[in-house]
Protein backbone atom coordinates (compact mmCIF):
# COMPACT_ATOMS: atom_id res chain seq x y z
CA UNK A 1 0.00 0.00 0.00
CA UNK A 2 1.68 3.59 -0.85
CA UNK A 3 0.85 6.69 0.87
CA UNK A 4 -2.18 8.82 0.06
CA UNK A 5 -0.22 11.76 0.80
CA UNK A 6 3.15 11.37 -0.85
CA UNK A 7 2.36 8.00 -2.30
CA UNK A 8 5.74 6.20 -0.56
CA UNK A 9 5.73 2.65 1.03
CA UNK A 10 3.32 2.33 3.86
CA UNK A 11 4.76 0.40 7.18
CA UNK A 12 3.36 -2.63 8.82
CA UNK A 13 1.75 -0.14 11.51
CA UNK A 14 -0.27 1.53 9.42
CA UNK A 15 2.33 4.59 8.97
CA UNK A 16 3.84 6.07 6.06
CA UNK A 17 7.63 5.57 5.62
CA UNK A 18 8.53 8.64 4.06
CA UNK A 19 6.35 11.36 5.38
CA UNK A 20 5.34 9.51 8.69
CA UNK A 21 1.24 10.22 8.53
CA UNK A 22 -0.93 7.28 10.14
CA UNK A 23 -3.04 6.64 7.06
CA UNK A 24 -6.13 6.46 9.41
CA UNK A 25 -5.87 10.19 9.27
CA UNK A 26 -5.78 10.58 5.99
CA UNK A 27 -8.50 8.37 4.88
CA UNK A 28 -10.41 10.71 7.10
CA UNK A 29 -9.44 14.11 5.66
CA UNK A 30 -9.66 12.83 2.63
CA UNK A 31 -13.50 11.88 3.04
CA UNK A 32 -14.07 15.05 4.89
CA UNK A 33 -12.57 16.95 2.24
CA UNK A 34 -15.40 14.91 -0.33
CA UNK A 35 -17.83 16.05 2.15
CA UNK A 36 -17.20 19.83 1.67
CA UNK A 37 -17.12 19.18 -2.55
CA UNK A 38 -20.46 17.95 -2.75
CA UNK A 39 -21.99 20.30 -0.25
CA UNK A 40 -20.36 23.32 -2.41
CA UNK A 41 -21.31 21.61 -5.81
CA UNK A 42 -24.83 21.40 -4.32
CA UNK A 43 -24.31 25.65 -3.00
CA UNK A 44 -23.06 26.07 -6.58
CA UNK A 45 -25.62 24.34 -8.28
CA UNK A 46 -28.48 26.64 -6.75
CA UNK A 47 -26.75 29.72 -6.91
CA UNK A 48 -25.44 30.19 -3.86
CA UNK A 49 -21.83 31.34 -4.41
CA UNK A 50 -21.03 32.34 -1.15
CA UNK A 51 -21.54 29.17 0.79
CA UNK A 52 -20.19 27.04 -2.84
CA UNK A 53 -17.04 28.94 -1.72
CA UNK A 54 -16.66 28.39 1.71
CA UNK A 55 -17.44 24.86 1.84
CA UNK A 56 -15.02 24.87 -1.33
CA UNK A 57 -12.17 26.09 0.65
CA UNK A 58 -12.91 23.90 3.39
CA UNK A 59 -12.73 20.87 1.28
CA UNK A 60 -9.38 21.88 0.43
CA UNK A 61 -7.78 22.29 4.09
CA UNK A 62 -8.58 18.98 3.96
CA UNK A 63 -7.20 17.43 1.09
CA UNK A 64 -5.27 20.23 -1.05
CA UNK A 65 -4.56 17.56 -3.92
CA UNK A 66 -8.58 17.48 -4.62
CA UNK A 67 -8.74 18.25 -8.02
CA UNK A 68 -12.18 18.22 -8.69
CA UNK A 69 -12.60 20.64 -5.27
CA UNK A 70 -10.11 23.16 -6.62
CA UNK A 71 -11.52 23.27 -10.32
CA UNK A 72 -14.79 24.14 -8.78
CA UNK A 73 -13.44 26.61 -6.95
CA UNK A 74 -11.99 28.61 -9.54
CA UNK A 75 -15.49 28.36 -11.51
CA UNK A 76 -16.93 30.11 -8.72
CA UNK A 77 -14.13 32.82 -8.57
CA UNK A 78 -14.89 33.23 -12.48
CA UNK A 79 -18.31 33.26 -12.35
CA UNK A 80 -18.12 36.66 -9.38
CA UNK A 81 -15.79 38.35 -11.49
CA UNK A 82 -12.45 37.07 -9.54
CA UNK A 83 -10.80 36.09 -12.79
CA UNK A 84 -7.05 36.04 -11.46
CA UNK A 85 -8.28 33.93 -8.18
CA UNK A 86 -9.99 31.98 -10.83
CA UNK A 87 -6.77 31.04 -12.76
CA UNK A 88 -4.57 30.71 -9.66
CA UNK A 89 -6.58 27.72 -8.81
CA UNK A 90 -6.18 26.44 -12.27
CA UNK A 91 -2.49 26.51 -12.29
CA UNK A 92 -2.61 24.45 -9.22
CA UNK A 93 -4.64 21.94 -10.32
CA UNK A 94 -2.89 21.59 -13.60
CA UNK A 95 0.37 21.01 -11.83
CA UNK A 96 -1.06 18.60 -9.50
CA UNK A 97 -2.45 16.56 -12.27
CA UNK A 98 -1.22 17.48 -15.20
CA UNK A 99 -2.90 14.82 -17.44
CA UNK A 100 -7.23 14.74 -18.10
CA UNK A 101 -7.83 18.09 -15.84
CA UNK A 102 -10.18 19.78 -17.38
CA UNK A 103 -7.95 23.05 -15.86
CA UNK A 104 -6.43 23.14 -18.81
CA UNK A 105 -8.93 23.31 -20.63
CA UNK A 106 -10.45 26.44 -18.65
CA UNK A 107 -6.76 28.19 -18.94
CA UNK A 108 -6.41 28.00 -22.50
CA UNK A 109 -10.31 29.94 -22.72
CA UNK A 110 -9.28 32.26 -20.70
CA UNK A 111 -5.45 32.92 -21.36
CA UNK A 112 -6.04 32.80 -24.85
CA UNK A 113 -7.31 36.15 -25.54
CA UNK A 114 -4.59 38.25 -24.30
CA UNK A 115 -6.79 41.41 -24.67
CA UNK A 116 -9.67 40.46 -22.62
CA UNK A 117 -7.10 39.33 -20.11
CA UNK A 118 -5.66 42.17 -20.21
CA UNK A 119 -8.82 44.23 -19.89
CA UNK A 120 -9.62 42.23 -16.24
CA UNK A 121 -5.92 42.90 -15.52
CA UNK A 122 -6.80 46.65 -16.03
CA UNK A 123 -10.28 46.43 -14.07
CA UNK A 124 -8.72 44.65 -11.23
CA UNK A 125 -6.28 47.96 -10.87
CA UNK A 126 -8.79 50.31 -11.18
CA UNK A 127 -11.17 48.52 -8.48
CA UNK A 128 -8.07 48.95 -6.02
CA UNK A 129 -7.52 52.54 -7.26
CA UNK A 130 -11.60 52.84 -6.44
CA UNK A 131 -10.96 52.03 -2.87
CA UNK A 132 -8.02 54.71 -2.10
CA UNK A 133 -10.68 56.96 -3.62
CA UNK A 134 -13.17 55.63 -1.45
CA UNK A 135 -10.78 55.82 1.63
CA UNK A 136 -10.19 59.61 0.83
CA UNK A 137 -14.29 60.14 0.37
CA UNK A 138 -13.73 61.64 -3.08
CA UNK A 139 -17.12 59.40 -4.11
CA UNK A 140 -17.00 60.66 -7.55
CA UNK A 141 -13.76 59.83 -8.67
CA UNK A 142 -14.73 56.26 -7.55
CA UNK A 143 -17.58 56.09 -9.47
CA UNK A 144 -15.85 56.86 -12.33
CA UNK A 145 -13.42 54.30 -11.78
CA UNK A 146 -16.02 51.55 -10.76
CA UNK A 147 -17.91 52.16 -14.32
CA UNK A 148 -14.69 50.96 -16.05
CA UNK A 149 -14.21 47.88 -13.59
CA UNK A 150 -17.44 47.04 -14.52
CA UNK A 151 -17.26 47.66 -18.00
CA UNK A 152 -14.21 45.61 -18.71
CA UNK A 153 -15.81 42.94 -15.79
CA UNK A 154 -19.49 43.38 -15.71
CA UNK A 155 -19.80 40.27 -13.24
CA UNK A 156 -17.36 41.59 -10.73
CA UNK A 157 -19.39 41.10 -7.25
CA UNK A 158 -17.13 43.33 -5.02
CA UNK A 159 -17.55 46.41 -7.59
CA UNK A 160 -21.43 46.52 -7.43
CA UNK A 161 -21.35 46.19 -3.62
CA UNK A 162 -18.68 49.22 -3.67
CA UNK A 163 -20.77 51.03 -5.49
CA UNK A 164 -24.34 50.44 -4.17
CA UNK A 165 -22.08 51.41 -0.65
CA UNK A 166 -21.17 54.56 -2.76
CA UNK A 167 -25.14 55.36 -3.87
CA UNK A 168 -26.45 54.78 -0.52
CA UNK A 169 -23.75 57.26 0.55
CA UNK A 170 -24.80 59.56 -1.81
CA UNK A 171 -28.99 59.23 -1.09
CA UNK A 172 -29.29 57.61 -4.51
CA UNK A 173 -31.46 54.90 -2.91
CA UNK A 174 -33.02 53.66 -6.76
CA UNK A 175 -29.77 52.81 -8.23
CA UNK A 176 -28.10 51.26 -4.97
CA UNK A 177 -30.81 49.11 -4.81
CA UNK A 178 -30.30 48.06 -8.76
CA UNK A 179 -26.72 47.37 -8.05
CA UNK A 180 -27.75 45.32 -5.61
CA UNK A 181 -30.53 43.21 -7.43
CA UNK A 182 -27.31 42.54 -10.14
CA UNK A 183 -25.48 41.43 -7.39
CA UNK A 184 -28.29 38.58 -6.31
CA UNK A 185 -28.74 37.95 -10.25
CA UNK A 186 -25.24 36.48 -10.11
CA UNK A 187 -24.87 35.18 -6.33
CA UNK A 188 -28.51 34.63 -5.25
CA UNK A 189 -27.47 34.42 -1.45
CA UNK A 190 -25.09 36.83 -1.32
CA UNK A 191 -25.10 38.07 2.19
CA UNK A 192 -24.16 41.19 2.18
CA UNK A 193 -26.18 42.39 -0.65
CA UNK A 194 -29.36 40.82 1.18
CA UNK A 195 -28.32 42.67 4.56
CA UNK A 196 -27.46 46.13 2.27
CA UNK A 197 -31.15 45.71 0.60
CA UNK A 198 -32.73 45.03 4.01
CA UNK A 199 -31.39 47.99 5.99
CA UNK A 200 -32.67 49.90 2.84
CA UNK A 201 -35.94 48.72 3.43
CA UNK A 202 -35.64 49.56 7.07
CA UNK A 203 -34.73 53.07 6.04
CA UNK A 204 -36.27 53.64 2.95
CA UNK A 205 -39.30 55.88 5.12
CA UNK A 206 -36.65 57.80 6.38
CA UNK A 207 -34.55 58.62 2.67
CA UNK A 208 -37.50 59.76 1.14
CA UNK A 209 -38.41 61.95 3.71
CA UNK A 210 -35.38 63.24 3.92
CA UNK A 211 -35.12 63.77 0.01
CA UNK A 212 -38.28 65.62 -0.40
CA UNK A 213 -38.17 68.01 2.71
CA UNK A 214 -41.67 66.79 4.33
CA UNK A 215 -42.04 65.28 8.05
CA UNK A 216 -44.47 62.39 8.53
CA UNK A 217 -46.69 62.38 11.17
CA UNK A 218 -50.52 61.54 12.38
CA UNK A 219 -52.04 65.25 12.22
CA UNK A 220 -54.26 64.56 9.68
CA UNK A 221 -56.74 67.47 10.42
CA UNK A 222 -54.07 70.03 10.32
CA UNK A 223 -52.84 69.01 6.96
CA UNK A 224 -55.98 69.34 5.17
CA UNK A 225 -56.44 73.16 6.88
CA UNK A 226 -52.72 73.57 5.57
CA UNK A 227 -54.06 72.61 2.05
CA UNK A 228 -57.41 74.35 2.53
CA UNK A 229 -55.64 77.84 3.00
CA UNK A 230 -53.37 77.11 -0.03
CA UNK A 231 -55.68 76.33 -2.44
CA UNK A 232 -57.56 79.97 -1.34
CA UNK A 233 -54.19 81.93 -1.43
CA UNK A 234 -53.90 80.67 -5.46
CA UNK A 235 -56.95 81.46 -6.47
CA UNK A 236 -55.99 84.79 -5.10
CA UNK A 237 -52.77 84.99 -6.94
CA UNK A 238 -54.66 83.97 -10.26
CA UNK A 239 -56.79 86.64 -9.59
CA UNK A 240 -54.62 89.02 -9.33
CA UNK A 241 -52.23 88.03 -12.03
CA UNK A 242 -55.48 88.28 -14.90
CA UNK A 243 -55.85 91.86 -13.61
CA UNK A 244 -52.56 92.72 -13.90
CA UNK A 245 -52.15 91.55 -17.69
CA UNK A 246 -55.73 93.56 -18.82
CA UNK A 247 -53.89 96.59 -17.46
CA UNK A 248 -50.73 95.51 -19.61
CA UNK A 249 -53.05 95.28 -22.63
CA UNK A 250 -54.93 98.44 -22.09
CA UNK A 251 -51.85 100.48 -21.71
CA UNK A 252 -50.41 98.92 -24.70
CA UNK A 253 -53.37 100.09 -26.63
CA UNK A 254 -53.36 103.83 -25.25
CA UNK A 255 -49.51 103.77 -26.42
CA UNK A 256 -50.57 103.92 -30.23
CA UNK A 257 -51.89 107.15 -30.52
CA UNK A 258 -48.51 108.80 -28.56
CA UNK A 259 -45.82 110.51 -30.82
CA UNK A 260 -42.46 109.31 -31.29
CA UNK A 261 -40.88 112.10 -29.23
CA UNK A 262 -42.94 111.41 -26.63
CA UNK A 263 -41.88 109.10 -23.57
CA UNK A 264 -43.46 105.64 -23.70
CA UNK A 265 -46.07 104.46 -20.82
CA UNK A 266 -45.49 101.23 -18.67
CA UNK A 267 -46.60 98.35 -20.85
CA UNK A 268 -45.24 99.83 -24.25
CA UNK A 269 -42.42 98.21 -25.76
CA UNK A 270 -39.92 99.29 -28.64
CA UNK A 271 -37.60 97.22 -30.64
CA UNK A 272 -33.71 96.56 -29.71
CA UNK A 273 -31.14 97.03 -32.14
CA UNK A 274 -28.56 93.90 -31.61
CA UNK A 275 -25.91 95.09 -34.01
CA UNK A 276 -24.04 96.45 -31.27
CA UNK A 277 -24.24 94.01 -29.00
CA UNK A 278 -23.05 91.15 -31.24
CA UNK A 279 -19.11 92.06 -30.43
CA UNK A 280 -20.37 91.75 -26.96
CA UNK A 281 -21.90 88.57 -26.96
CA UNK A 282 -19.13 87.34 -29.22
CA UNK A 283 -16.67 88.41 -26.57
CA UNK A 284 -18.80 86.74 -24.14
CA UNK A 285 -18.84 83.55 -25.73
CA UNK A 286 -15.43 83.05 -26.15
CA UNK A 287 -15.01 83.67 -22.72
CA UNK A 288 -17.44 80.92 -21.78
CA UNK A 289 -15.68 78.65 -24.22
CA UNK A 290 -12.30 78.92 -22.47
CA UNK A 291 -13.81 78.49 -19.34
CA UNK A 292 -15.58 75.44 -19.91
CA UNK A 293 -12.28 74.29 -21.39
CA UNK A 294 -10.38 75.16 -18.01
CA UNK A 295 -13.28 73.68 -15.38
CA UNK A 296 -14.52 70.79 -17.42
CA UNK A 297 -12.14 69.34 -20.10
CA UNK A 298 -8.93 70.31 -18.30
CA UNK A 299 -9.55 68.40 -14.88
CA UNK A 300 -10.97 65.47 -17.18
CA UNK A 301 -7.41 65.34 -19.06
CA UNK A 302 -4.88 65.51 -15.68
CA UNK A 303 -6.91 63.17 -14.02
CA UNK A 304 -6.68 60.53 -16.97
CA UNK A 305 -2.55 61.42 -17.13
CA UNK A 306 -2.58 61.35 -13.70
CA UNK A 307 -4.45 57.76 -13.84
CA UNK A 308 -2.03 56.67 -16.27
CA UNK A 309 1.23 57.75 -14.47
CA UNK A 310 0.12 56.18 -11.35
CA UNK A 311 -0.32 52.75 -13.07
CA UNK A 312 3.31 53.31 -14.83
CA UNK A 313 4.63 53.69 -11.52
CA UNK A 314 2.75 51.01 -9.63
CA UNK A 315 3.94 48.48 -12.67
CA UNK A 316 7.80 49.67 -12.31
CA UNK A 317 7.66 49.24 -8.80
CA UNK A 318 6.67 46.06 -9.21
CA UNK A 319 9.02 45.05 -11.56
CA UNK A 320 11.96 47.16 -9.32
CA UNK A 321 11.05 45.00 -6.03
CA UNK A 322 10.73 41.27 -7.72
CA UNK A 323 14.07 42.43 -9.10
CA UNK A 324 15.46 43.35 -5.85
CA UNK A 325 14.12 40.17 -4.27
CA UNK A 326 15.68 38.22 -7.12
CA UNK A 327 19.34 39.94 -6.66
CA UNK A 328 19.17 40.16 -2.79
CA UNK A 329 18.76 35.78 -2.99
CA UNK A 330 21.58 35.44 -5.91
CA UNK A 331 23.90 37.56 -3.50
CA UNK A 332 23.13 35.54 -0.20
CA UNK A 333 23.08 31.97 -2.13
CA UNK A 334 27.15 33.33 -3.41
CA UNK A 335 28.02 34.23 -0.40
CA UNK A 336 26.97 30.39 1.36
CA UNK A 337 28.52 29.00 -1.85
CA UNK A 338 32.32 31.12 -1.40
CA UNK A 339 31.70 30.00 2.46
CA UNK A 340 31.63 26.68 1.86
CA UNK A 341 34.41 26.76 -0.68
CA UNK A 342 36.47 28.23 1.35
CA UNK A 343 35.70 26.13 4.31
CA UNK A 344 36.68 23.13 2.03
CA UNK A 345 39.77 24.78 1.02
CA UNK A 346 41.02 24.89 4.18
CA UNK A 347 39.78 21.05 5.43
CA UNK A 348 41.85 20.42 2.29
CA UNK A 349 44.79 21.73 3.28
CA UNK A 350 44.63 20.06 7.03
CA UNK A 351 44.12 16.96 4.84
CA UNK A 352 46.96 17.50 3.19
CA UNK A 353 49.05 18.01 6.43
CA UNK A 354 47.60 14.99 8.41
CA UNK A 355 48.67 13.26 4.86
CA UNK A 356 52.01 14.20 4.48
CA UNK A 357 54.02 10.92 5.00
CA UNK A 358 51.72 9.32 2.12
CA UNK A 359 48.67 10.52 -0.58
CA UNK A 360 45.62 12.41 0.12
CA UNK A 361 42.59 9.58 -0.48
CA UNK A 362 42.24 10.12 -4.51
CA UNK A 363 38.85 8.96 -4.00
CA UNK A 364 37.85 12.06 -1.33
CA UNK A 365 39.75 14.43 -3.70
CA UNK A 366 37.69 13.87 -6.41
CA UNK A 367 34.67 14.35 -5.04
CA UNK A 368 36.18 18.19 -3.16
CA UNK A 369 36.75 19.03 -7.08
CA UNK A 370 33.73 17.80 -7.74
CA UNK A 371 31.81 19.53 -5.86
CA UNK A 372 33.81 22.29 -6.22
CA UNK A 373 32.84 22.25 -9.71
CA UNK A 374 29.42 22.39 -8.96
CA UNK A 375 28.52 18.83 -9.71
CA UNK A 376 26.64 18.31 -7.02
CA UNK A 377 25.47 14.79 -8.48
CA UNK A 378 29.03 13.64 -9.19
CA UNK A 379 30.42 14.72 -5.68
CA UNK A 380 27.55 12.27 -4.06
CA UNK A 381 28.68 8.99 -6.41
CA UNK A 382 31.99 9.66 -5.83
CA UNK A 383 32.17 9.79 -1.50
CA UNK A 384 28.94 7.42 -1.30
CA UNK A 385 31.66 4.70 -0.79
CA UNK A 386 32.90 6.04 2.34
CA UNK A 387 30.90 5.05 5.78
CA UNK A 388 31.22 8.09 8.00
CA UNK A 389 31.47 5.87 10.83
CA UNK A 390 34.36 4.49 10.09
CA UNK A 391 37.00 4.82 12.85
CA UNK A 392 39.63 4.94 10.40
CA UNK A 393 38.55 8.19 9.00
CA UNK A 394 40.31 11.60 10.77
CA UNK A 395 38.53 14.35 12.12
CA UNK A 396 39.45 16.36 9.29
CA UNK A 397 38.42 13.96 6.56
CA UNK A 398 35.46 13.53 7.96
CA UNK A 399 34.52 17.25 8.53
CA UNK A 400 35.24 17.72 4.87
CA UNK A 401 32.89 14.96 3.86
CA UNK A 402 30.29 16.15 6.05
CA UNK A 403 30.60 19.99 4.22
CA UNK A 404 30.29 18.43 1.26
CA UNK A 405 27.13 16.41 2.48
CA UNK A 406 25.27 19.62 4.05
CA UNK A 407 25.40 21.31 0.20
CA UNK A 408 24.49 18.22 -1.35
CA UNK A 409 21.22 17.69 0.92
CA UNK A 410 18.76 17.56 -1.81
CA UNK A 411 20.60 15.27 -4.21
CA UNK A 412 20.80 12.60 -1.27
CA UNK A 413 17.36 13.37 -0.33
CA UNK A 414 16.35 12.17 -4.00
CA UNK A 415 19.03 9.12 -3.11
CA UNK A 416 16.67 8.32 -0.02
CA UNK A 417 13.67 8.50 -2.03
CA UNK A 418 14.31 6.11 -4.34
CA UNK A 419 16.09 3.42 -2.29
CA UNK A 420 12.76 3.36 -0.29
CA UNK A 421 10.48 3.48 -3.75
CA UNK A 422 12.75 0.81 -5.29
CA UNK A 423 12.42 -1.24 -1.60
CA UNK A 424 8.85 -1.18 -1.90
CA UNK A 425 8.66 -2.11 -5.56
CA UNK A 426 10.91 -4.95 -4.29
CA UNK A 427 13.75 -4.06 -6.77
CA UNK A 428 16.39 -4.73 -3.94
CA UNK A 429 19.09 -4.51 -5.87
CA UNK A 430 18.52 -0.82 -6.70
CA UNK A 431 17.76 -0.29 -3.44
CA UNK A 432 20.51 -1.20 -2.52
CA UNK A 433 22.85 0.68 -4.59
CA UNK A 434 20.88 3.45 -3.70
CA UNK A 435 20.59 3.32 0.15
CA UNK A 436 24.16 2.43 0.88
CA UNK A 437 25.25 5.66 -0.71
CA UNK A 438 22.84 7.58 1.73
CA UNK A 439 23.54 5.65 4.77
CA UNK A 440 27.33 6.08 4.24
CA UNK A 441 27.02 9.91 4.20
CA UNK A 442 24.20 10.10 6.55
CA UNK A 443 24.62 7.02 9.19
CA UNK A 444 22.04 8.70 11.78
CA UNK A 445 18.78 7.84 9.96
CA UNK A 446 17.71 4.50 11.64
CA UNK A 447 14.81 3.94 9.05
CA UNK A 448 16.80 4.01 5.73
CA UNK A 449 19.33 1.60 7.82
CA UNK A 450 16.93 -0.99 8.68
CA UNK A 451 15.64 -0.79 5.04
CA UNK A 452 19.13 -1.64 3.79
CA UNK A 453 19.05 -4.37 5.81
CA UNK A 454 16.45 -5.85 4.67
CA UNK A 455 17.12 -5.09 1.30
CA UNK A 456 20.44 -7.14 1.81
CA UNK A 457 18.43 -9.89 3.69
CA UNK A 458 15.89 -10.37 0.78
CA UNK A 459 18.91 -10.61 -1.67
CA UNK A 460 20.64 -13.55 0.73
CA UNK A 461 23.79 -10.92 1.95
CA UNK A 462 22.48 -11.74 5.43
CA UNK A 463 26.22 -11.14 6.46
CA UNK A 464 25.48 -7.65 5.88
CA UNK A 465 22.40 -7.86 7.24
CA UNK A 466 23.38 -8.62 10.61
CA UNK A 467 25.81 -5.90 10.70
CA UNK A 468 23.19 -3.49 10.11
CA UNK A 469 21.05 -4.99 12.42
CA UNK A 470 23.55 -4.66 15.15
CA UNK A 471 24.65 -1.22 14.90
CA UNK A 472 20.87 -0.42 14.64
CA UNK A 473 20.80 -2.00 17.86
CA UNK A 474 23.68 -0.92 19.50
CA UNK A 475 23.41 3.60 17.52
CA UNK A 476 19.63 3.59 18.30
CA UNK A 477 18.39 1.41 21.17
CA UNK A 478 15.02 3.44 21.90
CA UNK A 479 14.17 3.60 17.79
CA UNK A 480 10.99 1.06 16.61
CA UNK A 481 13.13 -0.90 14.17
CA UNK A 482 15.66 -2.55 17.25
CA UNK A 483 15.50 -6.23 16.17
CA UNK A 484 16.93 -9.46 17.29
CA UNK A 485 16.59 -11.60 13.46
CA UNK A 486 20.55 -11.09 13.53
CA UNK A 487 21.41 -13.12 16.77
């Protein structure tokens, strides 16, 4: 049986021999982690987005490698406008299972047009430069933004509920309440919008009141006196206004038979020449011209530079700090490599010393300039002969060995790995060859030992065997593989 989690030999007690998880455990995440898929599938299924995400994510504390889990995860992250969430969880199902995921298949839709990818890249920069706006209360400039997000992504749940938060804000109650409705159109239990629309509801009384200047209250009998005594004081006014324009018309008349050197009466009229006004009013209007140019197109055109250099220099900082990141690690990664070079220079030189009356080992030599070199793997074939606990070995030698072994961790790692998967595919020869070379170098790991050992026993060395068996016994008393088969 292999492990579910890292899929290496499992041990007679139940327990994995690489990673060391009791598989009791895992069986148990793992059909937690099923239990959380199908209750988001079934959230997902009726529109609930929300919960078809939590239970989503839940599914995957449980069992990261669930493919099926993390595909419908990033559906859900597509469908609320989340498209770079969306494709994160893509990528790490594809490199999970690279073969039938139907990941792929959603990657190549998506990353293959570069300009609508681009566009969400765009929206998704704007919806963060609508929140500093937000943040600062300068509501208008975010809404502005928040029509582009939502132009470029017109299912992007977070915009709408920024800007219904933005309406209500504003008292424009009608078109908080339709961002809101497109919210529930694409997440049907949406929680916040629900809780946005009901303290609307709550309020609404209170908005309109608000918006059109008059108080509710119970005095019925005083409002219809109120309207009593306005509908007298108009017909007052319309009185008065028809008795006003027969004295207009009568004085108009009366004006006919009056000379032209004589001084028009009140309700007369002459015409007005406009020629010389027109410079004037030309004057005037070209004044009003560059004005509205100034107030109106001006600000318009600096805020869109302004938009512009602000993304230039959020994308160069970017690009300055991954640099920086990438520079500081290549420095500190030369610096361990010129330490350990030079460490190995000098272990070579007390080698040389303690060596004097004969030759430096050839065999230890060439794997210092191997390693030296580089060649990491080379270095490992070349010293996995020599058993650090032999007693012949000085000091010296073996602190030079052992440098070499620290920088050459991961290659013996990968040694490790596939003594024990060549072990449990019962190739014990391979095993073999490939567990002696890590239990020379690294004699303290009790597990890989007693593999070896049987490796050797199942291949009739039992000579070996034994030997194994009894420094196991004798290096690690209080370890779980202490046997007696060798007596």
């Amino acid at each position: 049986m292999n492990c579910l989690y890292c899929g290496a030999p499992v041990l007679i007690n139940d327990v994995c021999s690489a990673c060391g998880l009791k598989q009791e455990y895992l069986i148990k995440a793992w059909n937690t982690s099923l239990y959380y898929y199908n209750t988001g599938l079934e959230y997902a299924r009726i529109r609930n987005l929300t919960g078809a995400e939590e239970a989503l994510k839940a599914a995957l504390r449980y069992n990261k490698a669930n493919i099926d889990a993390r595909n419908l995860l990033g559906l859900v992250y597509y469908e609320t406008g989340q498209v770079f969430e969306a494709l994160a969880e893509w990528v790490i199902s594809s490199n999970y299972q690279p073969e039938e995921n139907l990941a792929a298949r959603y990657l190549k839709m998506v990353q293959g047009n570069q300009n609508k990818l681009s566009a969400f890249d765009q929206a998704a920069k704007k919806y963060n430069l609508t929140l500093h706006y937000a943040q600062q209360k300068n509501f208008d400039l975010a809404l502005i933004q928040l029509k582009r997000v939502l132009n470029a992504n017109p299912r992007f749940v977070k915009a709408y509920l920024v800007l219904a938060l933005i309406y209500i804000q504003e008292g424009n109650l009608d078109k908080a309440k339709k961002a809101l409705q497109r919210v529930l159109k694409i997440d049907k239990y949406q929680p916040q919008a629900h809780y946005y629309l009901e303290e609307l509801s709550k309020n609404e009384k209170h908005y309109t009141s608000r918006s059109t200047g008059m108080e509710y209250d119970d005095r019925f009998d005083l409002k219809a006196t109120d309207d009593e005594d306005t509908e007298e004081e108009e017909l007052d006014e319309e009185e008065n206004a028809k008795r006003k324009i027969r004295e207009i018309i009568e004085r108009g008349a009366a004006a006919e038979d009056i000379g032209g050197d004589q001084n028009l009466e009140v309700g007369s009229y002459q015409e007005i020449k406009y020629g010389k006004h027109n410079v004037l009013y030309l004057a005037a209007g070209l004044l009003i011209g560059i004005a509205a140019m100034f107030f109106l197109v001006m600000p318009a055109r600096v805020r869109k530079i302004s938009e512009e250099n602000m993304d230039l220099k959020t994308s160069y900082s970017m690009e300055l700090s991954d640099k920086n990141i990438t520079i500081a690690n290549l420095q500190d990664n030369n610096g361990k490599l010129q330490s350990n070079l030079d460490t190995l220079k000098q272990q070579m030189e007390m080698m040389a010393e303690e060596n004097s009356a004969g030759s430096v080992n050839d065999t230890i030599m060439s794997g210092v300039q191997a390693y030296m070199e580089g060649k990491h793997q080379d270095a490992i074939a070349a010293l996995g002969g020599i058993d650090l606990t032999d007693g012949n070995l000085s000091e010296t030698t073996k602190n030079c060995i052992q440098t070499i072994v620290n920088g050459c961790s991961d290659e013996l790692d990968t040694c490790r790995s596939a003594g024990m998967t060549a072990y449990g595919a019962e190739n014990y020869q391979e095993a073999i060859n490939q567990l002696q070379i890590f239990c020379n170098l690294k004699p303290e790991d009790a597990e890989a030992r007693y593999n070896l050992a049987k490796a050797y026993e199942n291949v009739g060395n039992v000579e070996a065997a034994n030997r194994l068996y009894q420094d196991i016994n004798t290096r690690f008393p209080d370890s779980d593989y202490v046997t007696t088969m060798y007596q």
